[in-house]
PDB file of N, CA and C in Angstrom:
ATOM      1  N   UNK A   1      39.531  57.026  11.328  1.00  0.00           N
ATOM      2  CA  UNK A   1      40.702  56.239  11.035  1.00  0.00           C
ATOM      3  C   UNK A   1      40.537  55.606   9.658  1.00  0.00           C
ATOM      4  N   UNK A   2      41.024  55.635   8.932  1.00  0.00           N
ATOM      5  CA  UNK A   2      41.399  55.181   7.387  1.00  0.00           C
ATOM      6  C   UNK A   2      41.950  53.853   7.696  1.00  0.00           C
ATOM      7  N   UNK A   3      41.169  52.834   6.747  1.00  0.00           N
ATOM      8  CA  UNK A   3      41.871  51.503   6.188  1.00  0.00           C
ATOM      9  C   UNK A   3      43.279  51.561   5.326  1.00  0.00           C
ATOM     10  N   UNK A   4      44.005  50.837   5.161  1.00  0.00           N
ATOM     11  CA  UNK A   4      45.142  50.914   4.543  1.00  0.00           C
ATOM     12  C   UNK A   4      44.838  50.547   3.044  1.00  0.00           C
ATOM     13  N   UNK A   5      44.346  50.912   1.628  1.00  0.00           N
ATOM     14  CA  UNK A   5      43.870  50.091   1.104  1.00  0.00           C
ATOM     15  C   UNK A   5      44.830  48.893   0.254  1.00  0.00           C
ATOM     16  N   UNK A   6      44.704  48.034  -0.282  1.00  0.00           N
ATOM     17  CA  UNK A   6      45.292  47.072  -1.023  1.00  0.00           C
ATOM     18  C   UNK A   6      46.325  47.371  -2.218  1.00  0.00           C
ATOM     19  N   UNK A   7      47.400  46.862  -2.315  1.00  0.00           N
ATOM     20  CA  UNK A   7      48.113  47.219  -3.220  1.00  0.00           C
ATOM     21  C   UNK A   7      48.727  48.226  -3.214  1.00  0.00           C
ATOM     22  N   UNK A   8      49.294  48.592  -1.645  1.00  0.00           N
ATOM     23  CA  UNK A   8      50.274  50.054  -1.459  1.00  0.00           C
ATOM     24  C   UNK A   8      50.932  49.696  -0.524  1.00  0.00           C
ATOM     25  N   UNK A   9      51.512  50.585  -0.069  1.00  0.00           N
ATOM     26  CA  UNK A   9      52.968  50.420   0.602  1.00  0.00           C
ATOM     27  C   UNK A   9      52.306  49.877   1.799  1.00  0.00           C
ATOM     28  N   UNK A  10      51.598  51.292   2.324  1.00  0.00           N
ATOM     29  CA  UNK A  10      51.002  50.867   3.944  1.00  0.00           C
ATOM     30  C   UNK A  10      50.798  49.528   4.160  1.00  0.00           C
ATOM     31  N   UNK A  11      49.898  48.726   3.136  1.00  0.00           N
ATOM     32  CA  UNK A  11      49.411  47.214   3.660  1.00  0.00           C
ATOM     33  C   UNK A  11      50.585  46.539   3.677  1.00  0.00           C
ATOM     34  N   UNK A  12      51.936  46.633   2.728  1.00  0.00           N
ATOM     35  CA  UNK A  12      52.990  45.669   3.414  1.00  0.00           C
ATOM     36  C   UNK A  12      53.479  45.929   4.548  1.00  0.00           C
ATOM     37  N   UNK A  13      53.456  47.692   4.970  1.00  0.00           N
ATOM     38  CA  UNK A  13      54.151  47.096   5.958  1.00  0.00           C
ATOM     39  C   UNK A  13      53.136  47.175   6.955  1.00  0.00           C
ATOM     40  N   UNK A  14      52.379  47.438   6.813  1.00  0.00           N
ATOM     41  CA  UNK A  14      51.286  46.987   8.314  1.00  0.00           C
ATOM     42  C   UNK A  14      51.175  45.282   8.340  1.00  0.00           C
ATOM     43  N   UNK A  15      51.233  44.702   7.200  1.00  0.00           N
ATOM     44  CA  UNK A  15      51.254  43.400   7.063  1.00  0.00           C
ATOM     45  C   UNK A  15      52.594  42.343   8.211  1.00  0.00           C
ATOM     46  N   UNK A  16      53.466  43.225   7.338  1.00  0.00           N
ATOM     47  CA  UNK A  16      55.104  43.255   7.990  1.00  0.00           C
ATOM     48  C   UNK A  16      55.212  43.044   9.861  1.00  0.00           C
ATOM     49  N   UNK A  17      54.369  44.636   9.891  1.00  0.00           N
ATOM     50  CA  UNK A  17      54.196  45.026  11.593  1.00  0.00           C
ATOM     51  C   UNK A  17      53.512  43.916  12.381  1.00  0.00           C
ATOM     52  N   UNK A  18      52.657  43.594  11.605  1.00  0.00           N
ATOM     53  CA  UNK A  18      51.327  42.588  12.619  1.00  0.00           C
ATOM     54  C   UNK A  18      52.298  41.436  12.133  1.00  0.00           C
ATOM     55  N   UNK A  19      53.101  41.092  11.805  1.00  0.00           N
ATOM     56  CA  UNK A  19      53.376  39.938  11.415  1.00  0.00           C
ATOM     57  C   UNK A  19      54.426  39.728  12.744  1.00  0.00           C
ATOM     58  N   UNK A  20      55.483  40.925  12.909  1.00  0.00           N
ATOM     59  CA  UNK A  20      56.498  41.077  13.576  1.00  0.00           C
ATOM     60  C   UNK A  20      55.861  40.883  14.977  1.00  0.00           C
ATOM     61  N   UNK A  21      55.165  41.328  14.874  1.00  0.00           N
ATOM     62  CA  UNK A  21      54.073  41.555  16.686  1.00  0.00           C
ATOM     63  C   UNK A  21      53.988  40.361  17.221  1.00  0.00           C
ATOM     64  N   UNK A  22      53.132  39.366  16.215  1.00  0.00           N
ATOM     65  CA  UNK A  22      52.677  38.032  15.981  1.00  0.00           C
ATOM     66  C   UNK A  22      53.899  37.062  16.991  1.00  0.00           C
ATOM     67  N   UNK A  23      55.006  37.669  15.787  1.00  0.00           N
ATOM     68  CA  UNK A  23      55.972  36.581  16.577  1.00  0.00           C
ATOM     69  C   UNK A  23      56.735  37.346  18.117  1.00  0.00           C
ATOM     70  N   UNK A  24      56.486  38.315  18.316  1.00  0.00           N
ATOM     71  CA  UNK A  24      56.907  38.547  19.560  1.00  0.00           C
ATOM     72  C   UNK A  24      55.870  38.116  20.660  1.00  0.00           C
ATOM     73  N   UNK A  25      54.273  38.797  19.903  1.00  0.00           N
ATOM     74  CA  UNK A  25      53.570  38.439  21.290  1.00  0.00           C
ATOM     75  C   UNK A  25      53.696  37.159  21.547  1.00  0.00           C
ATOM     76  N   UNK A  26      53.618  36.187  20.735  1.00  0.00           N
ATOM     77  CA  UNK A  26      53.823  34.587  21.356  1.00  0.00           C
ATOM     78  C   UNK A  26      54.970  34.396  21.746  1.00  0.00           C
ATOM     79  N   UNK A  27      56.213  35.414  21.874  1.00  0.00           N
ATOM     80  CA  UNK A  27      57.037  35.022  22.458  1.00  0.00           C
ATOM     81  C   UNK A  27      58.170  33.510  22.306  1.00  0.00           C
ATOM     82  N   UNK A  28      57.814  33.317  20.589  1.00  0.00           N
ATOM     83  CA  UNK A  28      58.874  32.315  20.357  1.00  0.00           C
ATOM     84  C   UNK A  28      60.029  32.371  20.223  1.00  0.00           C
ATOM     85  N   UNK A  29      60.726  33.290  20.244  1.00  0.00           N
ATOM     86  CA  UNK A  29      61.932  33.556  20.106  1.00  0.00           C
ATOM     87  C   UNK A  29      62.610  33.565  21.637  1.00  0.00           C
ATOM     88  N   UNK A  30      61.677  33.832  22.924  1.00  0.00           N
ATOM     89  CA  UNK A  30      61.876  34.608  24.185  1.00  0.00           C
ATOM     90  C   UNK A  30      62.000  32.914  25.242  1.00  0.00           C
ATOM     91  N   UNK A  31      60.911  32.408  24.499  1.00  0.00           N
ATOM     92  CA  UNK A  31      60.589  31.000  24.855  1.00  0.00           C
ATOM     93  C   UNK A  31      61.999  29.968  24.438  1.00  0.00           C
ATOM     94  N   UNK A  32      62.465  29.949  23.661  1.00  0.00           N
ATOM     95  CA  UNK A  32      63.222  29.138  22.996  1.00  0.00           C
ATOM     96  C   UNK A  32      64.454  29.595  23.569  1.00  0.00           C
ATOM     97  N   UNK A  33      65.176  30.767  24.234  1.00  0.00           N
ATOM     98  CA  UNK A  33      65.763  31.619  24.781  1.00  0.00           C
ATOM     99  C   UNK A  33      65.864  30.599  25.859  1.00  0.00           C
ATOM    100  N   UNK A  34      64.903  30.857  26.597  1.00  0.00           N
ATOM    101  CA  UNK A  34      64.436  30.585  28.019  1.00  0.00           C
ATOM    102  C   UNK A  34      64.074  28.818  28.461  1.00  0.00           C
ATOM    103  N   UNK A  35      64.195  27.976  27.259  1.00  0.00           N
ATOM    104  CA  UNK A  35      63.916  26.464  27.454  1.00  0.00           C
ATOM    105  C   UNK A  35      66.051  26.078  27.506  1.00  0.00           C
ATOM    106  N   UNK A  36      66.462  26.738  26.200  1.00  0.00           N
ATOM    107  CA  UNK A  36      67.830  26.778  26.250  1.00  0.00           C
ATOM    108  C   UNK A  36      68.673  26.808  27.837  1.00  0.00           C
ATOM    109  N   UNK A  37      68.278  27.604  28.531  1.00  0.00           N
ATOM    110  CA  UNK A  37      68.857  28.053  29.407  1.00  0.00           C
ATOM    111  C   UNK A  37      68.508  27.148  30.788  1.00  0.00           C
ATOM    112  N   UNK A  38      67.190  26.531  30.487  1.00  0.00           N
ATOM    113  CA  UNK A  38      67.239  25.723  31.841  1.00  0.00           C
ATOM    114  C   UNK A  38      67.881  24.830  32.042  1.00  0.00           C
ATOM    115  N   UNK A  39      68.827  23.830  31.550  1.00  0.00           N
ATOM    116  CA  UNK A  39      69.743  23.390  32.106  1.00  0.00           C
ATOM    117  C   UNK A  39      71.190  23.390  32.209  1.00  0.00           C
ATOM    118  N   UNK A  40      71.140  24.890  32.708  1.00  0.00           N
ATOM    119  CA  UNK A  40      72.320  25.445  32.556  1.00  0.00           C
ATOM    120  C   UNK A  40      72.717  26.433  33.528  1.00  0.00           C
ATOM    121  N   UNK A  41      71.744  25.870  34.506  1.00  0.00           N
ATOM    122  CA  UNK A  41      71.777  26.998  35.813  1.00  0.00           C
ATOM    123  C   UNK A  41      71.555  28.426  35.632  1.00  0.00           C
ATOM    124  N   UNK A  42      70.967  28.165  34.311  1.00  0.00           N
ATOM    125  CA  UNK A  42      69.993  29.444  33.840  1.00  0.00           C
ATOM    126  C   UNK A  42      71.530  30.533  33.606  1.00  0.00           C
ATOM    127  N   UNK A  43      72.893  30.009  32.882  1.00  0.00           N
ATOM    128  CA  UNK A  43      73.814  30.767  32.181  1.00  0.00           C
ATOM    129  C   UNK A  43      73.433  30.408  31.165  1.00  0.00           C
ATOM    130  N   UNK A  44      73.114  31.637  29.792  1.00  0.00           N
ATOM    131  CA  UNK A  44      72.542  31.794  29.019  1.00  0.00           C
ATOM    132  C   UNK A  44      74.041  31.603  28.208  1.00  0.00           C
ATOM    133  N   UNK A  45      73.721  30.581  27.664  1.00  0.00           N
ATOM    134  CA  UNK A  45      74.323  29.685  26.195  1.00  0.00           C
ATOM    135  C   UNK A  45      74.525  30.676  24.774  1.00  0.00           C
ATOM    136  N   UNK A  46      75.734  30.144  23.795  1.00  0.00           N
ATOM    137  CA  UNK A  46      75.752  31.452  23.019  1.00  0.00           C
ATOM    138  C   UNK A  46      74.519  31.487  21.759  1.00  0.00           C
ATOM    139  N   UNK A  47      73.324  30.026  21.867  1.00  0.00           N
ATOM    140  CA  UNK A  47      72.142  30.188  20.925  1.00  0.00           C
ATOM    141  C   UNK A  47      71.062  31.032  21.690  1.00  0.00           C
ATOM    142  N   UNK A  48      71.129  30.712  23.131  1.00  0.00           N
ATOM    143  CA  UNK A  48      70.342  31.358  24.361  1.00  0.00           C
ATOM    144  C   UNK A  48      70.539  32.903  23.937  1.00  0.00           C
ATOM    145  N   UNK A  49      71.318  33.314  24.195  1.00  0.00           N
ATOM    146  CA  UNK A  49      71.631  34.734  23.649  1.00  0.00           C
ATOM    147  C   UNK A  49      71.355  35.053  22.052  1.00  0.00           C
ATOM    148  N   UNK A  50      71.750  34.187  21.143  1.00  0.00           N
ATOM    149  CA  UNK A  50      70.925  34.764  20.101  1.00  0.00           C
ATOM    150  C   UNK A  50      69.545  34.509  19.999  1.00  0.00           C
ATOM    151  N   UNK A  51      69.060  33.993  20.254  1.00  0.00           N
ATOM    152  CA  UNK A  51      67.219  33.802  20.464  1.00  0.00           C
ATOM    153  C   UNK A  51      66.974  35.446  21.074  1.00  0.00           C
ATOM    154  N   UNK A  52      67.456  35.741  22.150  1.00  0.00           N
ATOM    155  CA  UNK A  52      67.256  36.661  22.985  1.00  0.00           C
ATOM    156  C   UNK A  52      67.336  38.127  22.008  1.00  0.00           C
ATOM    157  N   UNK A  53      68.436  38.361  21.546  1.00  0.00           N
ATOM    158  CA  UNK A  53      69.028  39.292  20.884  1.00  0.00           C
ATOM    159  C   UNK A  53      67.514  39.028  19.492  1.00  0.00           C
ATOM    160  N   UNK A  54      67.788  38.121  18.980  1.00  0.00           N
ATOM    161  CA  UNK A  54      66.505  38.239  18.212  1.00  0.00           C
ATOM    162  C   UNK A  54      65.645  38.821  18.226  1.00  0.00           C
ATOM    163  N   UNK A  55      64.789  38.212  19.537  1.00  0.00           N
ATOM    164  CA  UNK A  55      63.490  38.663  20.045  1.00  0.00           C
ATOM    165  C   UNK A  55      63.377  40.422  20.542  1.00  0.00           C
ATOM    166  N   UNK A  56      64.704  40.523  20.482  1.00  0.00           N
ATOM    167  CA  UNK A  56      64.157  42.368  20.690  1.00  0.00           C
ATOM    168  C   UNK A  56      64.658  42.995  19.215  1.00  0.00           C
ATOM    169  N   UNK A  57      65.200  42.186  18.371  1.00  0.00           N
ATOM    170  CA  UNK A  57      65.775  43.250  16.865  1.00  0.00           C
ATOM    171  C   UNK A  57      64.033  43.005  16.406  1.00  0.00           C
ATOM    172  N   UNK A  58      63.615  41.575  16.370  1.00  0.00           N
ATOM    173  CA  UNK A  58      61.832  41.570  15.818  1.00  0.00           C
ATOM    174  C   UNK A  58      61.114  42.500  16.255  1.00  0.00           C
ATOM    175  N   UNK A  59      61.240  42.777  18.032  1.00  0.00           N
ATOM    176  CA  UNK A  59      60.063  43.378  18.606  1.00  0.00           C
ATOM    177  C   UNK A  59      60.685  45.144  18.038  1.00  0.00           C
ATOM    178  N   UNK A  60      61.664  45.418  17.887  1.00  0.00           N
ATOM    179  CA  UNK A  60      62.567  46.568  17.690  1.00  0.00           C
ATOM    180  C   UNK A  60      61.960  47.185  16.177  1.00  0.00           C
ATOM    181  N   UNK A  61      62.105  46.269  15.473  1.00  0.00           N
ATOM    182  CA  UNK A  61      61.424  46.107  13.477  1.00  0.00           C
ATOM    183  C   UNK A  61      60.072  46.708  13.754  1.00  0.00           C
ATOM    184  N   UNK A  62      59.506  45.547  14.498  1.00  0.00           N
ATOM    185  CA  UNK A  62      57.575  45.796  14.247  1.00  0.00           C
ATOM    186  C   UNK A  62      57.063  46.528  14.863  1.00  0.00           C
ATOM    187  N   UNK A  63      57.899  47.342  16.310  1.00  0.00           N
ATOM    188  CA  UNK A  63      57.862  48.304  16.251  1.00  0.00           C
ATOM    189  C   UNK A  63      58.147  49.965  15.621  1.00  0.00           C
ATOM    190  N   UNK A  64      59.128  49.842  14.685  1.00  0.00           N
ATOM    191  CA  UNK A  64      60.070  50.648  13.790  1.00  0.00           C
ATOM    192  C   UNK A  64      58.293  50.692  12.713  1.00  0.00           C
ATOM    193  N   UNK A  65      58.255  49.285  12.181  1.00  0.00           N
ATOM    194  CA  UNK A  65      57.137  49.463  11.227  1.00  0.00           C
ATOM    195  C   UNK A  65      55.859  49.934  11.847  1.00  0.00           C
ATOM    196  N   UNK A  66      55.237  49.720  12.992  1.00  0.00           N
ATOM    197  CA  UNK A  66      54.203  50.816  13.330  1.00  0.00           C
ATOM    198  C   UNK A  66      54.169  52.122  13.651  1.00  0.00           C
ATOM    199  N   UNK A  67      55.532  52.511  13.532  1.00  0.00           N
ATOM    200  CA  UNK A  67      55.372  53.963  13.702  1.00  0.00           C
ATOM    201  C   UNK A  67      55.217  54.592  12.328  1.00  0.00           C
ATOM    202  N   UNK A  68      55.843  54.001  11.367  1.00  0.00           N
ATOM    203  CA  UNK A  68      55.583  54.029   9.950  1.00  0.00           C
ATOM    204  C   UNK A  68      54.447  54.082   9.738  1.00  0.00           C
ATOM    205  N   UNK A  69      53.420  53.509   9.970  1.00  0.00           N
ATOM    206  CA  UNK A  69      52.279  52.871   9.628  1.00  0.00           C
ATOM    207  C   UNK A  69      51.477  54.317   9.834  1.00  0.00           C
ATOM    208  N   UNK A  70      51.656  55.170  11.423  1.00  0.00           N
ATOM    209  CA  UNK A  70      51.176  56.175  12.221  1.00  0.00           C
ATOM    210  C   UNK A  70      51.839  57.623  11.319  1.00  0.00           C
ATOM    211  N   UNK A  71      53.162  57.434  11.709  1.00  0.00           N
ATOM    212  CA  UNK A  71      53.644  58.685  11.714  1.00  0.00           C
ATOM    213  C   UNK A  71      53.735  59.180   9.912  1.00  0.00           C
ATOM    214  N   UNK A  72      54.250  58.086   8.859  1.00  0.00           N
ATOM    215  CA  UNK A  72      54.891  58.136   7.607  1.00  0.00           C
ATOM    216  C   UNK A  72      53.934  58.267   7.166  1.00  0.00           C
ATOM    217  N   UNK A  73      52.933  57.370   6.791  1.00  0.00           N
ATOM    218  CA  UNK A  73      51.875  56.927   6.145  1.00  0.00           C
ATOM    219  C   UNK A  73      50.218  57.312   6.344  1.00  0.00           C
ATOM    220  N   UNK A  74      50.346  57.819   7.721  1.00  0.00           N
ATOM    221  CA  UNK A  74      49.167  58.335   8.187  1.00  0.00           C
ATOM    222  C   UNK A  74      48.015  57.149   8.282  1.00  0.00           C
ATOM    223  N   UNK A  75      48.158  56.524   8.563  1.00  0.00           N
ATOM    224  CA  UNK A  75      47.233  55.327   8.559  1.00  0.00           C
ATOM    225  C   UNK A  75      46.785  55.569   9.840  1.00  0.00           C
ATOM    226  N   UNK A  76      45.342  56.034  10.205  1.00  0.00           N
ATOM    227  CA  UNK A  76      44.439  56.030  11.033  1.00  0.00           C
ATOM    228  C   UNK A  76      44.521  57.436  11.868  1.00  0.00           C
ATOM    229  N   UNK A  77      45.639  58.470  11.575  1.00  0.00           N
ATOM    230  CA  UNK A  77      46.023  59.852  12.170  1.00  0.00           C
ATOM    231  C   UNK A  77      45.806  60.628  11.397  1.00  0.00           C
ATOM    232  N   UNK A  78      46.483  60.811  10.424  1.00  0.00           N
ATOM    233  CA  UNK A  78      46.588  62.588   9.782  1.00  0.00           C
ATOM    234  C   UNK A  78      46.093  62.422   8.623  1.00  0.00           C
ATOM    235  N   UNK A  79      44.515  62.696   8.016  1.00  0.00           N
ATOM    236  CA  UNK A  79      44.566  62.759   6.692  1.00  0.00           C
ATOM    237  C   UNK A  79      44.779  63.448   5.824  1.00  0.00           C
ATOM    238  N   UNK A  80      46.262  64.168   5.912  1.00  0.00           N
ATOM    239  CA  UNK A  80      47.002  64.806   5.417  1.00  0.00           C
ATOM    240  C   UNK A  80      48.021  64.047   4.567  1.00  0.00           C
ATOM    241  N   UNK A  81      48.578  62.865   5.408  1.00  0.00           N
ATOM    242  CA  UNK A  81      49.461  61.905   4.969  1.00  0.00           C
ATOM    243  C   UNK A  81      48.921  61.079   3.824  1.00  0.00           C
ATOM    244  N   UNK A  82      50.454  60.296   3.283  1.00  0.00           N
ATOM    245  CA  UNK A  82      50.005  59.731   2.031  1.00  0.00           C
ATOM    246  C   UNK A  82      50.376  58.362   2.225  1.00  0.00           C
ATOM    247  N   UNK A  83      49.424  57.250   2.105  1.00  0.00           N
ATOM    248  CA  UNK A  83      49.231  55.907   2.360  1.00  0.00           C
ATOM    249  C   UNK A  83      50.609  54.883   1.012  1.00  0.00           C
ATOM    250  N   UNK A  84      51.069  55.759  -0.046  1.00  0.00           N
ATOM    251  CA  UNK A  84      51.758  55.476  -0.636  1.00  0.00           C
ATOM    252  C   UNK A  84      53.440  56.148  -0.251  1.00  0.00           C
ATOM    253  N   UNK A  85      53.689  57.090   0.631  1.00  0.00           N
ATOM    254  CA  UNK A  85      54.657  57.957   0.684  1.00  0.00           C
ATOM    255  C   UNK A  85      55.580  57.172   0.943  1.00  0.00           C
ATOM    256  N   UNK A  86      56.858  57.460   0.878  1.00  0.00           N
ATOM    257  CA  UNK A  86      58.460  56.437   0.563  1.00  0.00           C
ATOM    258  C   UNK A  86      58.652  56.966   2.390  1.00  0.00           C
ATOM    259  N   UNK A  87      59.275  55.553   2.594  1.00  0.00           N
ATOM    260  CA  UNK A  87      59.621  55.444   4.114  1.00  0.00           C
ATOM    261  C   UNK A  87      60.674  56.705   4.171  1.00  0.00           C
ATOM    262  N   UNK A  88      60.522  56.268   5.937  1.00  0.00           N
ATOM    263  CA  UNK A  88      61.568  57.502   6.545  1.00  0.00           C
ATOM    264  C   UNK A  88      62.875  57.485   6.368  1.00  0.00           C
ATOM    265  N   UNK A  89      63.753  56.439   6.066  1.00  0.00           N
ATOM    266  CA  UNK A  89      64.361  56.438   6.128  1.00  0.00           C
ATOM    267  C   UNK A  89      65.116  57.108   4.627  1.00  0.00           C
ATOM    268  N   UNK A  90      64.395  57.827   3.663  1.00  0.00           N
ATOM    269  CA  UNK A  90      64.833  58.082   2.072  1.00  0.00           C
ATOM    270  C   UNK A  90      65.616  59.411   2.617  1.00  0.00           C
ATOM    271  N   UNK A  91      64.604  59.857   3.817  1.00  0.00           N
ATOM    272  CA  UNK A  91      65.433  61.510   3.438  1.00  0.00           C
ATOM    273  C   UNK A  91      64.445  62.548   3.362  1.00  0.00           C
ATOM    274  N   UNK A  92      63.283  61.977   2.255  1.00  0.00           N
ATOM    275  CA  UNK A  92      62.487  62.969   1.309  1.00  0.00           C
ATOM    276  C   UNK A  92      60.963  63.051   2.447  1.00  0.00           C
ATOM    277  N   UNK A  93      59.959  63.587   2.090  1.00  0.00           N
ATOM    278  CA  UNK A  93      59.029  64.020   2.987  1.00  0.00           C
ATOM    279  C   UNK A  93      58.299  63.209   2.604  1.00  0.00           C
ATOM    280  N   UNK A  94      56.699  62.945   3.101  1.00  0.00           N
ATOM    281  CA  UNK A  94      55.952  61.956   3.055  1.00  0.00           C
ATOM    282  C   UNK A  94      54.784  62.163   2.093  1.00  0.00           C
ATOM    283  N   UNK A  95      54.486  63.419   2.272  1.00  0.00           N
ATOM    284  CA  UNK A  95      53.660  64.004   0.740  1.00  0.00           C
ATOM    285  C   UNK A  95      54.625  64.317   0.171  1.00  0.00           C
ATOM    286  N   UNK A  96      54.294  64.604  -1.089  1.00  0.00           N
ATOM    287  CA  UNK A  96      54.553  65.219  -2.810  1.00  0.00           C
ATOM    288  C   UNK A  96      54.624  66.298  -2.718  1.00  0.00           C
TER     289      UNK A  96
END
């Protein structure tokens, strides 16, 4: 498995990914959701629902960015891949 090294694409967005993770695994967005709603006979309020909706576009992102990390970039899979290559979403392929 290959390190991502410094000063390329991969480390932002692996940076990005673990960052996105961060705030899902603690669940602040899910939490804040879920404190909203308790006095409310647990009918989810229209901030209740955006907390909620949040917490899966974040977990949705940092997941989006680890597949990047795997599939685009080859970080720790294919050392075929290029740790600098332009995301998936350009169109263009991941090597040169």
């Amino acid at each position: 498995m290959r390190e991502a090294p410094g000063g390329r694409r991969a480390k932002r967005v692996g940076a990005l990914h673990g960052i996105g993770n961060v705030l899902v695994l603690v669940l602040v967005l899910f939490a804040g959701s879920w404190l909203l709603r308790t006095g409310t006979d647990w009918v989810p309020t229209v901030p209740a629902l955006v907390l909620s909706f949040a917490g899966v576009l974040v977990g949705g992102v940092a997941g989006w960015l680890g597949g990047e990390l795997v599939d685009r970039l080859g970080v720790g899979v294919d050392e075929g891949a290029n740790v600098n290559a332009p995301s998936s979403l350009s169109g263009g392929p991941a090597t040169r």
